[in-house]
Protein backbone atom coordinates (compact mmCIF):
# COMPACT_ATOMS: atom_id res chain seq x y z
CA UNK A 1 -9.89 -4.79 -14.94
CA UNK A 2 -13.73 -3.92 -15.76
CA UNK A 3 -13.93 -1.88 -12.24
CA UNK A 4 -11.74 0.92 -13.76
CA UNK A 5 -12.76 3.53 -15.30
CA UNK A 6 -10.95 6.72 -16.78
CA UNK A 7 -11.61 8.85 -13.90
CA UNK A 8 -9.06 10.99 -12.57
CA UNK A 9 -8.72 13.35 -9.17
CA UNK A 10 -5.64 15.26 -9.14
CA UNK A 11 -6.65 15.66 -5.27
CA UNK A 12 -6.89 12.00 -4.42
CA UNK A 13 -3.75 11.21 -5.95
CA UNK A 14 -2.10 14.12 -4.58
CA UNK A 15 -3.13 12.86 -0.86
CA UNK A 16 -2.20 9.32 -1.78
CA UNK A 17 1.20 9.58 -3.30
CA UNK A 18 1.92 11.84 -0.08
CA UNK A 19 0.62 8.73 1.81
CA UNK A 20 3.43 6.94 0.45
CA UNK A 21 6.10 9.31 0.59
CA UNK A 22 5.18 9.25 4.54
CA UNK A 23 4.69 5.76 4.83
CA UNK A 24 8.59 5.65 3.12
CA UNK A 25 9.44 6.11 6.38
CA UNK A 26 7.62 3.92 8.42
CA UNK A 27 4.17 3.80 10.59
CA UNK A 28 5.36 5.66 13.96
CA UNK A 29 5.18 9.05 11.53
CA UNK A 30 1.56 7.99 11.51
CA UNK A 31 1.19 8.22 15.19
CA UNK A 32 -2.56 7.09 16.39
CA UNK A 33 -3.49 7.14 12.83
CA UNK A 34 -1.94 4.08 11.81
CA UNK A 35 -4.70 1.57 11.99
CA UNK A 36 -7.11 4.15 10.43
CA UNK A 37 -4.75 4.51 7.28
CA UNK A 38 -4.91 0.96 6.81
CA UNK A 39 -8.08 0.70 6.76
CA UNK A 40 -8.81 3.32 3.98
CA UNK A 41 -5.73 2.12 2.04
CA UNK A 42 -7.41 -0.70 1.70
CA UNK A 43 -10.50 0.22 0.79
CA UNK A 44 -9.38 2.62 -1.74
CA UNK A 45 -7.22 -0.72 -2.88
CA UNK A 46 -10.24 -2.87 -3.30
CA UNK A 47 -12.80 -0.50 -4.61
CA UNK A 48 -11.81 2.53 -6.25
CA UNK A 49 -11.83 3.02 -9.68
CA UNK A 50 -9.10 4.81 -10.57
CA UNK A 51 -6.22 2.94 -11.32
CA UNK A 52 -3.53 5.27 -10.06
CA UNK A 53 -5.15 5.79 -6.76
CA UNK A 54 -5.47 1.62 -6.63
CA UNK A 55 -1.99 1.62 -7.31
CA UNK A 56 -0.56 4.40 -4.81
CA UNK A 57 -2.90 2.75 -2.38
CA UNK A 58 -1.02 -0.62 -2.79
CA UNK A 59 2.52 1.21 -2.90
CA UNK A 60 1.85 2.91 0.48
CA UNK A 61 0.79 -0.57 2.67
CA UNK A 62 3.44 -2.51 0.70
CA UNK A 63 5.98 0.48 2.69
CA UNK A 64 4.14 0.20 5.65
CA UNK A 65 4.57 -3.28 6.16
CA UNK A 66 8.47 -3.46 4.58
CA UNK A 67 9.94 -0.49 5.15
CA UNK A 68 10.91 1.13 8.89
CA UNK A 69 14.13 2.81 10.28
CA UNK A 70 16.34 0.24 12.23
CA UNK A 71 15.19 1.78 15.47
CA UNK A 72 11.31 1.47 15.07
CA UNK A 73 9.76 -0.88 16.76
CA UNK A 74 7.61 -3.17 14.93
CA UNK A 75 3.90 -3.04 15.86
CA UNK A 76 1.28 -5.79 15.99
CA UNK A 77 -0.40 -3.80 13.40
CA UNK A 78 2.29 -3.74 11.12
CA UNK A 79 3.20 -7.74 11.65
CA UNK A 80 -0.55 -8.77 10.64
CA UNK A 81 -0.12 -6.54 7.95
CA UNK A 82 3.18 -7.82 6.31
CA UNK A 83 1.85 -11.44 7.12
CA UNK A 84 -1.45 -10.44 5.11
CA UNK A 85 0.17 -8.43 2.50
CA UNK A 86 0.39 -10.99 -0.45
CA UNK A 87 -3.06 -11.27 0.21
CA UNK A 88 -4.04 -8.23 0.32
CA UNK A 89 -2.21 -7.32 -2.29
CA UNK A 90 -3.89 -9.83 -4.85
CA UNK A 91 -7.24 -8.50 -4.15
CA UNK A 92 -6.35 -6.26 -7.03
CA UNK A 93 -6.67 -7.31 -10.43
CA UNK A 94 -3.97 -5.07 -11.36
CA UNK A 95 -0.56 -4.55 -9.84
CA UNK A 96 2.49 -2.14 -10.07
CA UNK A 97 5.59 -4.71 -9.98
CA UNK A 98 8.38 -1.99 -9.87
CA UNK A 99 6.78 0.00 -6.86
CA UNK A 100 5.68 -2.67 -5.22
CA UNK A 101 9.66 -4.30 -5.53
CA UNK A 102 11.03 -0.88 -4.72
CA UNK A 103 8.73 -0.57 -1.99
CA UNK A 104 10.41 -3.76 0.01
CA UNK A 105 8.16 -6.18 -1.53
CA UNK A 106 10.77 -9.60 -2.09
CA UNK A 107 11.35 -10.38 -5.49
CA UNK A 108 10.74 -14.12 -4.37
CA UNK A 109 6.96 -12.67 -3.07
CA UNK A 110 6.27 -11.73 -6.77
CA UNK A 111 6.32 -15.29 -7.57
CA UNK A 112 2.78 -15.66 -5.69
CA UNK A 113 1.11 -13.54 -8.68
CA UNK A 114 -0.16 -14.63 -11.96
């Protein structure tokens, strides 16, 4: 928890939690931008220090990779991703239980974490 600091960016976490309202609704609303968001959800995940934006970061893959409408079809982008997710997600040293559950994350998966 030492990477976090008490910095705050009303802009960052605007643009985030708007990542995850989109991502609600699964990665074809992302078009060609889908392995690009990744990317920097990721990064923001591993290396930002603001703990919100760490957490709407994790919120917004943890939808990606769970949550789709019934007719999407599922990408190879979004399969590595859910396989990796547990992974992923414990890169962080802190985690947002509810979200991530609400989010489509298994109860069962919350087992893997400390």
């Amino acid at each position: 928890l030492e990477r976090f600091k008490p910095v705050r960016s009303a802009v960052r976490e605007n643009v985030l939690w708007s990542i995850v309202i989109l991502c609600s609704h699964g990665a074809e609303i992302t078009g060609n931008a889908l392995n690009p968001t990744i990317v920097a959800l990721k990064e923001v995940m591993r290396n930002d220090q603001n703990v919100i934006c760490v957490g709407f970061a994790m919120d917004a893959l943890n939808r990606l990779a769970n949550l789709r409408p019934r007719s999407e079809t599922v990408t190879s982008l979004i399969e590595d991703l859910h396989a990796n997710l547990l992974t992923t997600l414990k890169e962080s040293p802190a985690q947002s239980w509810e979200s991530l559950v609400r989010g489509g994350l298994s109860p069962q998966a919350l087992s893997e974490f400390d």
